[in-house]
Protein backbone atom coordinates (compact mmCIF):
# COMPACT_ATOMS: atom_id res chain seq x y z
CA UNK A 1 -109.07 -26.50 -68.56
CA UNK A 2 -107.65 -25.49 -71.77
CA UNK A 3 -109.19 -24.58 -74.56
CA UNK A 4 -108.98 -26.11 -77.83
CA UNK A 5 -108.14 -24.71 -81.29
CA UNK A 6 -109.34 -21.21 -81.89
CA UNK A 7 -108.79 -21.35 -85.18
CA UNK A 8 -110.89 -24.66 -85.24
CA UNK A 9 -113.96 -22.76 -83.28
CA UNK A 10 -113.85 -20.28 -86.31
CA UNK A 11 -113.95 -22.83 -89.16
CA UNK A 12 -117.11 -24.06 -87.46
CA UNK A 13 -118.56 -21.05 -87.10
CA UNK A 14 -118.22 -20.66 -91.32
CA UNK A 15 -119.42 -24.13 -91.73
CA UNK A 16 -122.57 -23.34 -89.07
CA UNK A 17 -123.04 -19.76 -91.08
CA UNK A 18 -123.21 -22.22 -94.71
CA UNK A 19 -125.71 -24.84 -92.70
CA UNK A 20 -127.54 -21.47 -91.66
CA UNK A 21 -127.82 -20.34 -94.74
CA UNK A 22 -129.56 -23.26 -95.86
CA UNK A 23 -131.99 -23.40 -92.88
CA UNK A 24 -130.24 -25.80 -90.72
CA UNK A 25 -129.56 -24.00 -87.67
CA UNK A 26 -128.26 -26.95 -86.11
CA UNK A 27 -124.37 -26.67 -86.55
CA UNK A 28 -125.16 -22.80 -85.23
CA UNK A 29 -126.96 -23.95 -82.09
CA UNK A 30 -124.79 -26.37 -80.98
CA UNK A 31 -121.46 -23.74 -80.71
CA UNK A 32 -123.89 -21.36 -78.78
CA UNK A 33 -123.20 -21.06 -74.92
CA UNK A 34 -125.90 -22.20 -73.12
CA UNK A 35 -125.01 -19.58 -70.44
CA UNK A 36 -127.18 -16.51 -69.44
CA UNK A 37 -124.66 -14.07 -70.25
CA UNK A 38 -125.74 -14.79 -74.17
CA UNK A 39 -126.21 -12.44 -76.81
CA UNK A 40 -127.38 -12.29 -80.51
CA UNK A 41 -128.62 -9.41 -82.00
CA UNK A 42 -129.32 -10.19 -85.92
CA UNK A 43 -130.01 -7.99 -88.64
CA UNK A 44 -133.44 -8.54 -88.27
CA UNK A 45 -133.58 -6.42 -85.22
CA UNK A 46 -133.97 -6.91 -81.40
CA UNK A 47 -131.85 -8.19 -78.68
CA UNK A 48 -131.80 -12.23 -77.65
CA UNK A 49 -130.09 -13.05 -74.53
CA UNK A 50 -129.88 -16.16 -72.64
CA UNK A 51 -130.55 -20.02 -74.81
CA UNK A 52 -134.42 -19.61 -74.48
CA UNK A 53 -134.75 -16.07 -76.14
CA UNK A 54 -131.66 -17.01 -78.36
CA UNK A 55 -132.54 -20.38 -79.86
CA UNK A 56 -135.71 -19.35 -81.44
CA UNK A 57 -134.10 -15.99 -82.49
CA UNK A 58 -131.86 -18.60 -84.80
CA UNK A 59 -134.80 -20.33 -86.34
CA UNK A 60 -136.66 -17.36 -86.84
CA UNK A 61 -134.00 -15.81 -88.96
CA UNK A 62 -132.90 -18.93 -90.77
CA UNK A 63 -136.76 -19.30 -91.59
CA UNK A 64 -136.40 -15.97 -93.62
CA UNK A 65 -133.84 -17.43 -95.99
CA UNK A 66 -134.50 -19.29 -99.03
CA UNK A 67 -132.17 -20.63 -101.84
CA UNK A 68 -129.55 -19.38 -99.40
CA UNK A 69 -125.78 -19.92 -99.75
CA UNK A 70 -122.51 -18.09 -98.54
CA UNK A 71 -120.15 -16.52 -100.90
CA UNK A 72 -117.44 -15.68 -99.15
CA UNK A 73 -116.74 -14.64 -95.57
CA UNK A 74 -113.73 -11.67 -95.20
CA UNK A 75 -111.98 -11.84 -91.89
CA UNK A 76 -111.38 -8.01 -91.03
CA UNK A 77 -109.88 -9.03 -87.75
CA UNK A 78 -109.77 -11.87 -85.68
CA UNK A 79 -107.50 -12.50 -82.24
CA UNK A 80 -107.62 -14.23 -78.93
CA UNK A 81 -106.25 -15.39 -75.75
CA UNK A 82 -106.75 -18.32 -73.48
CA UNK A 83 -110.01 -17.66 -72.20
CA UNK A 84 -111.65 -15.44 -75.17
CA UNK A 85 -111.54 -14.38 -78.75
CA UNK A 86 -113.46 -12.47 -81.52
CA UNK A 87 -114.05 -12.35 -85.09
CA UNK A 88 -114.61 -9.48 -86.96
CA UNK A 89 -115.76 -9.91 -90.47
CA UNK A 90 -118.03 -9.73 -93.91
CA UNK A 91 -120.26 -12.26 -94.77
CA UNK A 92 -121.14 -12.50 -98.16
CA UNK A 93 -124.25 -14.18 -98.68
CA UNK A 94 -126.94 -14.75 -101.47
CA UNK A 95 -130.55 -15.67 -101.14
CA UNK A 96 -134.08 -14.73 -101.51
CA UNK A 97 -135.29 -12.76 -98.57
CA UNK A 98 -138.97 -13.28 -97.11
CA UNK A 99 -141.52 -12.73 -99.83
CA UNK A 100 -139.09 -11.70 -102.23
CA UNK A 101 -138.50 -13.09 -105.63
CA UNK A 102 -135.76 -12.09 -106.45
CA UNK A 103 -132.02 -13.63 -105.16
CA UNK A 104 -130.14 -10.84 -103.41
CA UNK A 105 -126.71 -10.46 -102.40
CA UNK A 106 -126.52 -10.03 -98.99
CA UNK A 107 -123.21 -8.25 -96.93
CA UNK A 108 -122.85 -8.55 -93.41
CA UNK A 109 -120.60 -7.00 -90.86
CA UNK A 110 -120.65 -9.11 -88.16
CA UNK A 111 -118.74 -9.45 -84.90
CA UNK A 112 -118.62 -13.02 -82.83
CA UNK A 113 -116.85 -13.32 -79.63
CA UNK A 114 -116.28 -16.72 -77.97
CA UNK A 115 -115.24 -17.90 -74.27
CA UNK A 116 -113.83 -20.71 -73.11
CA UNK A 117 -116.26 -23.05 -71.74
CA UNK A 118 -115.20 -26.56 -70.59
CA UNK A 119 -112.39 -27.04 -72.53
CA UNK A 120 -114.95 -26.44 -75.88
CA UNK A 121 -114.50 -22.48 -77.43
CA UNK A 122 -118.74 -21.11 -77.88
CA UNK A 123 -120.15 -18.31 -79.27
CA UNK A 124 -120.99 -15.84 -76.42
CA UNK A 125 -122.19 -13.44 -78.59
CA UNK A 126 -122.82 -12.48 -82.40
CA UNK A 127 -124.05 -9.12 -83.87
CA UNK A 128 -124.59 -8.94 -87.68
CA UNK A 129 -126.17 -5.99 -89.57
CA UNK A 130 -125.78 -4.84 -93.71
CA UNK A 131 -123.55 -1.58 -92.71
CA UNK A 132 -120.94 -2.88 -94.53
CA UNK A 133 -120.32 0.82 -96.20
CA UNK A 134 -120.12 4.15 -95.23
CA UNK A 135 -123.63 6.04 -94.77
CA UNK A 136 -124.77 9.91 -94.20
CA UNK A 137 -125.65 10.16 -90.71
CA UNK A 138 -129.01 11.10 -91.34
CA UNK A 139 -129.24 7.19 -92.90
CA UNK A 140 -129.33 5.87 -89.20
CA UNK A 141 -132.59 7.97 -88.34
């Protein structure tokens, strides 16, 4: 079966990222595969894979979010064929983190890939993390 739009499948994921960013995880979850081939791995560390570890992984960072909104989101690269495709790209994002009280601006790198699934494009898996610029090397020890 044929895919629909890919360029469709990444305007929802912007829209889900905005929801996200506002706590409702919602438009996020539902372009998610439900397969167990899954990943996320968020800036707020670890490794989900598979719907049951990923799910919660989504409300737990959404929960740590408050007076959230996006800025902007840079497409670095994006491509894909029949059966996948990928994003690459900066989020720009603004909110108060945890316990903070201040509002931060928040940069993301963050890479989603998507499969075919049923005719429908999902997210298969998403990494995000702030190393948006360049670092010493002793900064990732």
């Amino acid at each position: 079966m044929r895919c629909a739009s890919f360029e469709d499948a990444v305007v929802r994921n912007h829209e889900a990222i905005v929801a996200f960013m506002r706590r409702d995880t919602q438009p996020f979850k539902d372009l998610y595969s439900r397969r167990d081939d899954a990943t996320l791995a968020n800036p707020f560390g670890g490794v989900a894979r598979g719907w049951a570890e990923i799910a919660p992984r989504i409300d737990r960072a959404a929960s740590f979010y408050s007076d959230g909104e996006t800025t902007g989101i840079e497409t670095i690269s994006s491509d894909h064929t029949d059966d996948f495709g990928y994003c690459f790209e900066i989020e720009h994002l603004r909110g108060r983190l945890g316990a903070r009280d201040v509002v931060d601006e928040i940069d993301l790198r963050t890479s989603s890939v998507f499969r075919c699934e049923d005719g429908d494009w999902k997210l298969v898996h998403r990494h995000a993390d702030p190393a948006t610029d360049l670092r010493l090397p002793e900064s990732i020890v």
